[in-house]
C-alpha atoms as a PDB file:
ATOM      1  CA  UNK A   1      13.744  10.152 -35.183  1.00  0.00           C
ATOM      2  CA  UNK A   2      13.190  12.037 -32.501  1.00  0.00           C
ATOM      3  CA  UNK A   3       9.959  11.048 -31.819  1.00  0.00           C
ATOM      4  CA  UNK A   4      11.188   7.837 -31.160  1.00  0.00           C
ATOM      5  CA  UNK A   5      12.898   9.294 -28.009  1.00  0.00           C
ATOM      6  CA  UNK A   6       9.714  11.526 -27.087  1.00  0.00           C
ATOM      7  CA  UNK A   7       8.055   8.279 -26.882  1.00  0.00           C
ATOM      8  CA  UNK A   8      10.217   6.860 -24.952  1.00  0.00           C
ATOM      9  CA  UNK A   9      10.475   9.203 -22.726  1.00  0.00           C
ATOM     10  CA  UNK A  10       6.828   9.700 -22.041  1.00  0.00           C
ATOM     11  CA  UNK A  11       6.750   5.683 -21.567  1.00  0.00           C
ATOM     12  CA  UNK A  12       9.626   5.433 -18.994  1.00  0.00           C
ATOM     13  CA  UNK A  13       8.015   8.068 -17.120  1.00  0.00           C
ATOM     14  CA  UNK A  14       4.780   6.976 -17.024  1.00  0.00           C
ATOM     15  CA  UNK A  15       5.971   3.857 -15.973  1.00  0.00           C
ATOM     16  CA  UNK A  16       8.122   5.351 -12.996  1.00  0.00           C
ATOM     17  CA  UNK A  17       5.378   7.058 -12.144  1.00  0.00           C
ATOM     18  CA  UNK A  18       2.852   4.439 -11.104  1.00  0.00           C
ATOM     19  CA  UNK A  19       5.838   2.164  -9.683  1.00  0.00           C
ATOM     20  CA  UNK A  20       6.495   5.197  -7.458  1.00  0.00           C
ATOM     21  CA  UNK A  21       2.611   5.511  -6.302  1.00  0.00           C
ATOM     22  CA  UNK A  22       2.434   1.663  -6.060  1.00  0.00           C
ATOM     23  CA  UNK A  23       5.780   1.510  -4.091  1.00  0.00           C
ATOM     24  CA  UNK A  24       4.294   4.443  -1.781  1.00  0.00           C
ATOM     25  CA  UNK A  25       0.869   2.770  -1.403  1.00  0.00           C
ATOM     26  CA  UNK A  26       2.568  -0.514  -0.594  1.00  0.00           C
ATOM     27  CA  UNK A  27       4.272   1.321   2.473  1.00  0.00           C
ATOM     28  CA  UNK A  28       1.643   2.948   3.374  1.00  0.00           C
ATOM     29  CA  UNK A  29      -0.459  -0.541   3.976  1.00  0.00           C
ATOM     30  CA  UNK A  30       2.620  -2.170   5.515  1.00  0.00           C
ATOM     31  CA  UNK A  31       2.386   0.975   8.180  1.00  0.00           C
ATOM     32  CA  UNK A  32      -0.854   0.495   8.435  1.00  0.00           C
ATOM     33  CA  UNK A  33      -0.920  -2.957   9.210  1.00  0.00           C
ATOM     34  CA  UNK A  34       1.838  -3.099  11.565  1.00  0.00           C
ATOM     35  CA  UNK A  35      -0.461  -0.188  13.214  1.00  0.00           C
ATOM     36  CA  UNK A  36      -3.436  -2.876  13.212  1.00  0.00           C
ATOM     37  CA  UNK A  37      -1.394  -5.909  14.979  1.00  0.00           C
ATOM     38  CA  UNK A  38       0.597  -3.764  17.814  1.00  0.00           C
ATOM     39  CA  UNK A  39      -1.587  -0.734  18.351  1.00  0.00           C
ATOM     40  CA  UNK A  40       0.096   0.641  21.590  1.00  0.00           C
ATOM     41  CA  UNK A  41       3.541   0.776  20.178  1.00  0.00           C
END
């Protein structure tokens, strides 16, 4: 049964993996814009 856990594992990871790069990405575009619409600040 532990493979069942392994699996698991490996999935919830994964998945917290690309939220975490989408979550960073997404910030990094909102800086980015906000850079775009007031550049001298």
């Amino acid at each position: 049964m532990w493979y069942f856990a392994w699996i698991l594992g490996v999935t919830m990871a994964v998945l917290l993996a690309s939220m975490s790069a989408m979550m960073c990405d997404a910030k990094e575009c909102a800086l980015d814009e906000a850079r775009k619409q007031n550049p001298d600040a």
